[in-house]
Protein backbone atom coordinates (compact mmCIF):
# COMPACT_ATOMS: atom_id res chain seq x y z
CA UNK A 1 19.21 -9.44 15.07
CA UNK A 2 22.73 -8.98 14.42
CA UNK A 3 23.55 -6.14 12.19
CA UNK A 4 19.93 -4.44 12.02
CA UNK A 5 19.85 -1.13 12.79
CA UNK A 6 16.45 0.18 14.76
CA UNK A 7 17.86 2.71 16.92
CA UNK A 8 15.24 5.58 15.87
CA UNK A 9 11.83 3.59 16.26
CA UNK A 10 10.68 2.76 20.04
CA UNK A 11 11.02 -0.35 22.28
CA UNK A 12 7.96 -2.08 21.47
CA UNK A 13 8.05 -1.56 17.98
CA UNK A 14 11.96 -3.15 17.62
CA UNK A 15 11.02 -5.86 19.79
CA UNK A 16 7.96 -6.98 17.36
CA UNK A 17 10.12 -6.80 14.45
CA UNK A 18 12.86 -8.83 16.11
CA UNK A 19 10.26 -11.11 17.35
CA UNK A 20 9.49 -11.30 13.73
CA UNK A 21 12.99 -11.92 12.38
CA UNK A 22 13.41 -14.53 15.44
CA UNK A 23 10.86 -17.18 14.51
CA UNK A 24 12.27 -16.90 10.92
CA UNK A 25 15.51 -17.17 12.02
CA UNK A 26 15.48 -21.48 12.62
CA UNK A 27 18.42 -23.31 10.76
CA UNK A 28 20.83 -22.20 11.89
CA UNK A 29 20.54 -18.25 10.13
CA UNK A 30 22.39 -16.60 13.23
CA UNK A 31 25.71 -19.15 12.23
CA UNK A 32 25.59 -17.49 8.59
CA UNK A 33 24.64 -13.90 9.79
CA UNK A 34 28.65 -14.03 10.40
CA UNK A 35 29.02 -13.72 6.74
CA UNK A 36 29.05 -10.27 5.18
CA UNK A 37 26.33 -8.57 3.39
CA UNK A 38 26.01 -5.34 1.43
CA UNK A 39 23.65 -2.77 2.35
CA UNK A 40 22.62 -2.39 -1.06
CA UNK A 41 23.33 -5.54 -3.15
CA UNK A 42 24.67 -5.14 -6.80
CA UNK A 43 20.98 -4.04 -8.32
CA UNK A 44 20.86 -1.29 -9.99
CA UNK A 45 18.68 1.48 -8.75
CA UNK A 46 14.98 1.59 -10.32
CA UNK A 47 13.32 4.79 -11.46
CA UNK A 48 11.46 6.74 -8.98
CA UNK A 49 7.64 6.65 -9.32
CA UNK A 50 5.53 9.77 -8.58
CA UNK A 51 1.72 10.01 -7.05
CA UNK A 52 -0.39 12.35 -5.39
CA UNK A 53 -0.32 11.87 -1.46
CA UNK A 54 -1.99 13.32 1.18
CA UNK A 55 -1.74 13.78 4.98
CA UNK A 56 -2.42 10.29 7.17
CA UNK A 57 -2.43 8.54 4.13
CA UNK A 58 -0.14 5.14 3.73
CA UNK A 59 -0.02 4.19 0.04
CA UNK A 60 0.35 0.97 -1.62
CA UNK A 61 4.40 0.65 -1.89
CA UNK A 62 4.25 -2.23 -4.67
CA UNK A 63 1.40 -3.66 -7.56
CA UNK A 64 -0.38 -6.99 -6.33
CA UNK A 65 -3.14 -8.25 -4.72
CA UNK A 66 -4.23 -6.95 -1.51
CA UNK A 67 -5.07 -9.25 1.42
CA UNK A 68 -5.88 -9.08 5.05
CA UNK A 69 -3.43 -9.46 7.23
CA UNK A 70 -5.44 -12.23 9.18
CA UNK A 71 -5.28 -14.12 5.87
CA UNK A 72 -1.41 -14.30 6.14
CA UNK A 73 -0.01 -17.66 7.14
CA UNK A 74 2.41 -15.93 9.99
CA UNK A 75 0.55 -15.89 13.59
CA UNK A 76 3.11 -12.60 14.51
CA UNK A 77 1.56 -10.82 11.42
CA UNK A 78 -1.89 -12.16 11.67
CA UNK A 79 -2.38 -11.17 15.19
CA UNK A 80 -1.99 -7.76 15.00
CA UNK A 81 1.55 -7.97 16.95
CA UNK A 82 3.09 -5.47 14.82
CA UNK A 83 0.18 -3.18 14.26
CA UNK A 84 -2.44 -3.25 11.74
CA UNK A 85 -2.27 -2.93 7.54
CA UNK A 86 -2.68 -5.33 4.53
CA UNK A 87 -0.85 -7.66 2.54
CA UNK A 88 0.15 -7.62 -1.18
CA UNK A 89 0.66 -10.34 -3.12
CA UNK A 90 3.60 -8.97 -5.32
CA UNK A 91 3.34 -9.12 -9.29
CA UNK A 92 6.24 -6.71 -9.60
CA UNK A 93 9.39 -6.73 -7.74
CA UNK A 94 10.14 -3.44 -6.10
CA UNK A 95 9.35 -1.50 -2.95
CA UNK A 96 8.21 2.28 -3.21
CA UNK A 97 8.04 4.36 -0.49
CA UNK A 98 4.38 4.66 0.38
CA UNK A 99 4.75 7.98 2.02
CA UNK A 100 7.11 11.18 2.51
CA UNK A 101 9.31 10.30 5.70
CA UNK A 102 12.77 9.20 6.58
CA UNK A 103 14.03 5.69 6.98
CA UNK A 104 14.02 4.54 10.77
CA UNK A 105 14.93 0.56 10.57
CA UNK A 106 16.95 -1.05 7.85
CA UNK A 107 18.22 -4.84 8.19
CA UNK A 108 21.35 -6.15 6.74
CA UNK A 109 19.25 -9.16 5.22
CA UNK A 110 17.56 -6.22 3.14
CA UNK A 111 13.83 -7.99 3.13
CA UNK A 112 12.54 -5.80 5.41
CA UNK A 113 12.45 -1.45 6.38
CA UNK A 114 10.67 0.54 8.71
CA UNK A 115 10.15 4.57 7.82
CA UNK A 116 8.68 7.46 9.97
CA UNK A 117 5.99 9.35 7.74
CA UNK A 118 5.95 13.19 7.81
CA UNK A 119 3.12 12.82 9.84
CA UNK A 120 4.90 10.86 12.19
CA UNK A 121 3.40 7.26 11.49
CA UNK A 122 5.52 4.56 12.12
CA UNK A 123 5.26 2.08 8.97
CA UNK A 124 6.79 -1.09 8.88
CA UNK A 125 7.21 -3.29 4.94
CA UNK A 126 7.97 -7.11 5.04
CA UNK A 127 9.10 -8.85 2.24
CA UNK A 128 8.12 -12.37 1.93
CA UNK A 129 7.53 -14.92 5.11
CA UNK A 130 10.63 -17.30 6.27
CA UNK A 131 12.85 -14.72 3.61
CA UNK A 132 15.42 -13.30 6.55
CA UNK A 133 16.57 -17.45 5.86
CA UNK A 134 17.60 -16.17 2.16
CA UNK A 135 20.97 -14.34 4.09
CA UNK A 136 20.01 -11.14 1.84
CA UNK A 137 20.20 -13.43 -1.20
CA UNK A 138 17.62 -11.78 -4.01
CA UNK A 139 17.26 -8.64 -1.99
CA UNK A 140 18.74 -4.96 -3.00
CA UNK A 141 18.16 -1.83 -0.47
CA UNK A 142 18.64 1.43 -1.92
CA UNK A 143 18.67 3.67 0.86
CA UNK A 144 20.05 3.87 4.73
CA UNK A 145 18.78 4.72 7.96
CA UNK A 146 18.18 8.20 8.41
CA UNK A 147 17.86 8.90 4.82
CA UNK A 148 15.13 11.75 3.76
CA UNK A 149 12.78 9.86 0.86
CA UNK A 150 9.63 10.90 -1.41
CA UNK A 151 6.79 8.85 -1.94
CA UNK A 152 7.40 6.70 -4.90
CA UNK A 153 11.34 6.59 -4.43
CA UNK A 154 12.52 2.95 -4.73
CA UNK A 155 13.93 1.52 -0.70
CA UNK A 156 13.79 -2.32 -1.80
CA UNK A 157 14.33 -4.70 -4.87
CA UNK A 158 13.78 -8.33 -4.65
CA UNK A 159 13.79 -11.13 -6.47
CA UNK A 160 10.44 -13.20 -6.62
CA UNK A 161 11.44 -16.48 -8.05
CA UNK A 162 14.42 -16.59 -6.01
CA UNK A 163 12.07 -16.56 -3.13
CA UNK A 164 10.20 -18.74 -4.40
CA UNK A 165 12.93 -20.98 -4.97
CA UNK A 166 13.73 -20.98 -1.31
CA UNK A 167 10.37 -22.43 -0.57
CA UNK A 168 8.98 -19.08 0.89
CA UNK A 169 6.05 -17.25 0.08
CA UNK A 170 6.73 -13.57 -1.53
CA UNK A 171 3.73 -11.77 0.17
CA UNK A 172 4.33 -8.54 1.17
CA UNK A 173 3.34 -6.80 4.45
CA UNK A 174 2.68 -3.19 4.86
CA UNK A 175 1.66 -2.47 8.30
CA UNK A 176 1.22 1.01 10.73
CA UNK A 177 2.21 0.34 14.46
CA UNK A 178 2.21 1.79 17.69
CA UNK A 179 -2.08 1.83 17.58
CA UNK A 180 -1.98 3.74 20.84
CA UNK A 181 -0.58 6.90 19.45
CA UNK A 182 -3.88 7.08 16.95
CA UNK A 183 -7.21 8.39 17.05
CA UNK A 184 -8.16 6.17 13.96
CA UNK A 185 -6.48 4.23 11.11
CA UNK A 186 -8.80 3.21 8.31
CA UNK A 187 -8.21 0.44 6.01
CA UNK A 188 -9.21 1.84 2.30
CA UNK A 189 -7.73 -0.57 0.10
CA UNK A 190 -9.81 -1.18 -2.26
CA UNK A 191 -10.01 -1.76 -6.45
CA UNK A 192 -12.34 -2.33 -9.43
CA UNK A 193 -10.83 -5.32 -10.23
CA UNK A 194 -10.90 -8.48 -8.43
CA UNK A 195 -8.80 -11.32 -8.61
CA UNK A 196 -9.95 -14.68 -6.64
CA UNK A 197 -12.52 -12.31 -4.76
CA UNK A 198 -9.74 -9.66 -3.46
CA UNK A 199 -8.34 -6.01 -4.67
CA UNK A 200 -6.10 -5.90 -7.39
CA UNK A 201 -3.98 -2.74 -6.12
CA UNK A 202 -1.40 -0.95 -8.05
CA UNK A 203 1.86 1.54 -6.80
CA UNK A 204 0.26 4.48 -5.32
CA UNK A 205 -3.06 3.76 -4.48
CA UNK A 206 -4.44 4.41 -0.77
CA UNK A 207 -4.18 1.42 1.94
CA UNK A 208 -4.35 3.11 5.15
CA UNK A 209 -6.29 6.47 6.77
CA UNK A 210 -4.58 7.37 10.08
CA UNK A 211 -5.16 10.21 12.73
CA UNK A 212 -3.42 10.84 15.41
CA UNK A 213 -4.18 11.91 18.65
């Protein structure tokens, strides 16, 4: 889309997100894309956070409730498309980054990001369904492509009852593509506390095991 920047992460892994930002994108978004956004917004910049990480390990980037991603209402995210992960049902309203990497995709609408772990993992974080339709409304992004960032360091803000205001839902997606370059990725979410039967996860907690080949 118009003013995203993906040029670091392959082919196949741009075209799912665009496909992603595409069936948002209905009423008429690419008319008010001409408008001009901030990278950033006017937010101001949250503290970092700090927790223990490991190799291969993908992290929970934001406190909620964790969810398949076949429970998701989206058929591009419940499919697999764009690789495999979990959702989070957000109770707080920023985005850590769940591993040591560098930023590889930003958008301009700021509700989604895409980093490249240390390890080389390609991770991709989704704010909301239908929320590229908010024009960046509700949305801060604290860092740019090609930026060097620590686990815990803040890349989103956003606002959940704005989004919810807009009639979409504020889950968010945390997801590992480009399956053929691992050996394994093991989903290790998981929490003492339940809520409605699923995980109640909190900032820094392990999602995702992944070797590669």
């Amino acid at each position: 889309m118009p003013g995203n920047t993906y040029e670091t992460f392959p082919a196949n892994y741009t075209r799912a997100i665009c496909a992603l930002d595409t069936l948002e994108a209905s009423m008429g978004l690419l008319d008010s894309l001409k408008s001009t956004f901030t990278s950033t917004g006017e937010a101001s910049v949250p503290p970092a956070a700090s927790f223990a990480t490991r190799e291969g390990v993908i992290y929970a980037p934001v406190n909620g409730v964790l969810v398949n991603l076949d429970e998701i209402p989206d058929e591009t995210i419940a499919s697999g498309m764009l690789g495999q992960g979990y959702g989070i049902e957000p109770i707080t309203d920023t985005i850590y980054a769940p591993a040591n990497g560098r930023i590889g995709a930003t958008t301009v609408t700021n509700h989604s990001i895409g980093m490249i772990t240390e390890d080389g993992l390609r991770v991709f974080i989704h704010v909301g369904l239908g929320t590229v339709q908010m024009n960046g409304k509700g949305f801060a992004r604290f860092v740019e492509m090609g930026d060097t960032v620590k686990a815990g360091q803040p890349l989103i803000s956003f606002d959940r009852d704005a989004i919810k205001a807009a009639g979409h839902e504020d889950i968010v997606t945390v997801i590992i593509s480009e399956l053929d370059r691992l050996k394994s990725i093991d989903h290790v979410g998981e929490s003492g506390t339940l809520i409605g039967g699923n995980p109640l996860v909190k900032l820094g907690d392990p999602l995702l095991v992944a070797k590669t080949k």
